[in-house]
Protein backbone atom coordinates (compact mmCIF):
# COMPACT_ATOMS: atom_id res chain seq x y z
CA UNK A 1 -39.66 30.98 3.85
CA UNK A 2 -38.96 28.14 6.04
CA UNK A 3 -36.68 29.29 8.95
CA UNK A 4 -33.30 27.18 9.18
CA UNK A 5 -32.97 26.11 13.14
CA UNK A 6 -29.37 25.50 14.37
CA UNK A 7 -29.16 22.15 15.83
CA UNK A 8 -26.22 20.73 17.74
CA UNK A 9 -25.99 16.17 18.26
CA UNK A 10 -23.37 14.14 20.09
CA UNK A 11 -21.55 11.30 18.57
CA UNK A 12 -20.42 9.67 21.70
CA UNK A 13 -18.71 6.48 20.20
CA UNK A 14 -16.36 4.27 22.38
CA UNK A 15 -15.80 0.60 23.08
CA UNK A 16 -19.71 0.19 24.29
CA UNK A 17 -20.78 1.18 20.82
CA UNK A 18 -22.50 4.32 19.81
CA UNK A 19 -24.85 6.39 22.17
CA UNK A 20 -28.74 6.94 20.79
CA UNK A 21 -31.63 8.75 22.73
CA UNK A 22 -35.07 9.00 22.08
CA UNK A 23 -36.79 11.72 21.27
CA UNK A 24 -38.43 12.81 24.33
CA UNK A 25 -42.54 12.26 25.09
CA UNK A 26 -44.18 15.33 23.75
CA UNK A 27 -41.91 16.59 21.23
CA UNK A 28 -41.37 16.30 17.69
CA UNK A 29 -40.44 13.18 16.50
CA UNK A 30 -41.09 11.75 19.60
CA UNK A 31 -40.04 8.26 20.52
CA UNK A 32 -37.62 8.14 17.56
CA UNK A 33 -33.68 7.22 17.90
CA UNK A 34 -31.42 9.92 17.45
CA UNK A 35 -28.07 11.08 18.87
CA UNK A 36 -28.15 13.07 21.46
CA UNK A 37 -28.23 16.90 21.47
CA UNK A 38 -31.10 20.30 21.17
CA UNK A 39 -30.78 23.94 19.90
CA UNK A 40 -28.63 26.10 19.50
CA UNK A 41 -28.96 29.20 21.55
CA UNK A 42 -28.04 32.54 20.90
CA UNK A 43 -24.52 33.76 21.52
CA UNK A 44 -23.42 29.84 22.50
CA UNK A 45 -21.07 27.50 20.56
CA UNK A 46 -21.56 24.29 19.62
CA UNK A 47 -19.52 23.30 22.29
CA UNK A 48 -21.27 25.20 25.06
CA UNK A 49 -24.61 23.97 23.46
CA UNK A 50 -23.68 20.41 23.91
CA UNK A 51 -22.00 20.32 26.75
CA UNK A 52 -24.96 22.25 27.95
CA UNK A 53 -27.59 19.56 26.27
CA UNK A 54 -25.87 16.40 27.29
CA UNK A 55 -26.18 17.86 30.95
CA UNK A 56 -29.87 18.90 31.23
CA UNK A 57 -30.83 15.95 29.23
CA UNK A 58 -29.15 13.18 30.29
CA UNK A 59 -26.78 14.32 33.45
CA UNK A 60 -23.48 13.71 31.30
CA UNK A 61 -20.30 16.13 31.30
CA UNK A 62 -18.44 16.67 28.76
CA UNK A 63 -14.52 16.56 28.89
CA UNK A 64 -14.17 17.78 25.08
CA UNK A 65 -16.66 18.00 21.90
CA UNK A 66 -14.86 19.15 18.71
CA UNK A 67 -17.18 19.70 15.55
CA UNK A 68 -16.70 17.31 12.86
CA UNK A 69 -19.54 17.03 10.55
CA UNK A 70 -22.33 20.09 9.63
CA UNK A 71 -25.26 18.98 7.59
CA UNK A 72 -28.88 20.84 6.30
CA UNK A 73 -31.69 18.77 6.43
CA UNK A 74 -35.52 20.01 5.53
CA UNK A 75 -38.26 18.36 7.16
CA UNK A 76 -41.78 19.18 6.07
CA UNK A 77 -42.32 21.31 8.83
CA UNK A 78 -38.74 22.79 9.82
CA UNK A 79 -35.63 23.15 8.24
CA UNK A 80 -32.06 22.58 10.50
CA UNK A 81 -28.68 22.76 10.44
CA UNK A 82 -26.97 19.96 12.46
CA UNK A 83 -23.65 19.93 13.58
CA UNK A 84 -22.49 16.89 14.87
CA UNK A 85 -19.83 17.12 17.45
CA UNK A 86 -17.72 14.18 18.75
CA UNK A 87 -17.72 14.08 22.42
CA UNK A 88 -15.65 12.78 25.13
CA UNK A 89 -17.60 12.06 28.52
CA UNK A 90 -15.90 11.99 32.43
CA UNK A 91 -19.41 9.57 33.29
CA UNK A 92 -20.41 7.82 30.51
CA UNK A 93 -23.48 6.21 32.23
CA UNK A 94 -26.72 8.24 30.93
CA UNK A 95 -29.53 9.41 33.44
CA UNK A 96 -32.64 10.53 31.43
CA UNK A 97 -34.08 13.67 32.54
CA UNK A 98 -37.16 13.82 30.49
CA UNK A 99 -38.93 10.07 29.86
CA UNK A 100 -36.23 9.31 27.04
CA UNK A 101 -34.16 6.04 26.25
CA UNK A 102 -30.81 5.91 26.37
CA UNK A 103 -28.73 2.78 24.76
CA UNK A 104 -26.08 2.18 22.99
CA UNK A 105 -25.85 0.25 19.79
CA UNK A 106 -22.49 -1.40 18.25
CA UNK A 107 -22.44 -1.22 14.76
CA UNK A 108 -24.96 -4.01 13.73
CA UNK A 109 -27.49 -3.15 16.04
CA UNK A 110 -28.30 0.43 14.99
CA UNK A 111 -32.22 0.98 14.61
CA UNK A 112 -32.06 2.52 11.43
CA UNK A 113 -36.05 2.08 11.09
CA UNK A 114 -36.37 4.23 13.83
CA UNK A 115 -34.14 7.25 13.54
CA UNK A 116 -34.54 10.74 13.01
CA UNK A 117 -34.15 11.01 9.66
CA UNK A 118 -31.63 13.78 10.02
CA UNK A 119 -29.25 11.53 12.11
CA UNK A 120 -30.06 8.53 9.69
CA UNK A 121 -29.02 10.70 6.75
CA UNK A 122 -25.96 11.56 8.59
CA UNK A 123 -24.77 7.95 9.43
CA UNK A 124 -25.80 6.72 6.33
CA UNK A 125 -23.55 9.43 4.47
CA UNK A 126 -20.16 8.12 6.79
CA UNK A 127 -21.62 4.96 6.43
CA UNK A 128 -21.49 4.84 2.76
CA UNK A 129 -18.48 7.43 2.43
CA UNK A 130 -19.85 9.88 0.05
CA UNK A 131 -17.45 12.32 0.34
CA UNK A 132 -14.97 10.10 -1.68
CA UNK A 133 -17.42 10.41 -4.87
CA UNK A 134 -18.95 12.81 -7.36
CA UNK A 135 -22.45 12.41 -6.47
CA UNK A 136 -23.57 15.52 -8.72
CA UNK A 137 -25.49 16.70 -5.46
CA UNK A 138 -23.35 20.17 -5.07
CA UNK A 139 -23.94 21.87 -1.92
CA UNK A 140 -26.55 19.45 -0.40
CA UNK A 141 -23.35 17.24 0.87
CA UNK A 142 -22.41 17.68 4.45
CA UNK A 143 -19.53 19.23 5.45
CA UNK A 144 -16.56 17.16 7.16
CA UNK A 145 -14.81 19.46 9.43
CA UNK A 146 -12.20 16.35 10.57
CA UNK A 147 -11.64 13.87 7.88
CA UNK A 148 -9.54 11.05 10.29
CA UNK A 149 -12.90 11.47 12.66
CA UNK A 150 -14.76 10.89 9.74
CA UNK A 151 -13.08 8.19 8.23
CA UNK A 152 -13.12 6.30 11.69
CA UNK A 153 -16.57 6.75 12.04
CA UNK A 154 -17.09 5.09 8.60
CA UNK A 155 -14.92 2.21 9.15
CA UNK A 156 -17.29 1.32 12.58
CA UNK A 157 -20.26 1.93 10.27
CA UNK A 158 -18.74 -0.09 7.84
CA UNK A 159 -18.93 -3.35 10.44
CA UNK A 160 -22.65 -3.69 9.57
């Protein structure tokens, strides 16, 4: 039995586009795009856990994060839950703190080649707004917490 890890990412989205890290050097999936975020720990919200990820990571604080979007994914090796939070910053410039990238991306330039497949999944699914269909696939669709968010998201997606 695979165990499921709890996994909490950032969409930081404003005028500038959306924010992407890489993975860090050394870790799994290393070098690939993804947004930004890390683990759950015990007895911690998603809130704390991104507020507390952003700020190790890449020296950002977090004014607000509210939880929009939860979504399994299994990888060979690992199973997670994500749970995508939308985040507002007081500093929105990034300052790596472990040999990462940090850029951000307006809706054309997203590296989808190069993503985390998790996060790619993610987009893709606001992207293509699969929540307004029967796509027969049951429980394997994420959940939307906050449909507006949601729908916002998809209309930026949508200007690729």
């Amino acid at each position: 039995m695979t165990l499921l890890v709890e996994v909490c990412a950032a969409v930081i989205l404003d005028q500038s586009g959306l924010l992407l890290a890489t993975r860090a050097p050394g870790k799994d999936l290393s070098g690939q795009w993804e947004l930004p975020g890390g683990k759950l720990h015990s007895q911690e919200t998603p809130a704390e856990c991104i507020s507390r990820e952003l700020h190790e990571e890449l020296r950002l604080t977090v004014e607000q994060a509210s939880l929009f979007l939860s979504m399994v994914h299994h990888y060979p090796h690992k199973s997670i839950r994500l749970h995508f939070l939308h985040c507002r910053l007081s500093r929105q410039d990034p300052m790596p703190q472990e040999g990462q990238k940090t850029a951000r991306f307006n809706s054309t330039e997203l590296p989808w080649q190069h993503m985390a497949e998790a996060d790619r999944l993610a987009l893709e699914f606001l992207r293509s707004a699969k929540w307004r269909i029967n796509t027969g696939q049951g429980t394997e669709l994420p959940e939307i917490v906050d449909l507006p968010l949601a729908e916002r998201i998809h209309h930026w997606l949508k200007l690729s």
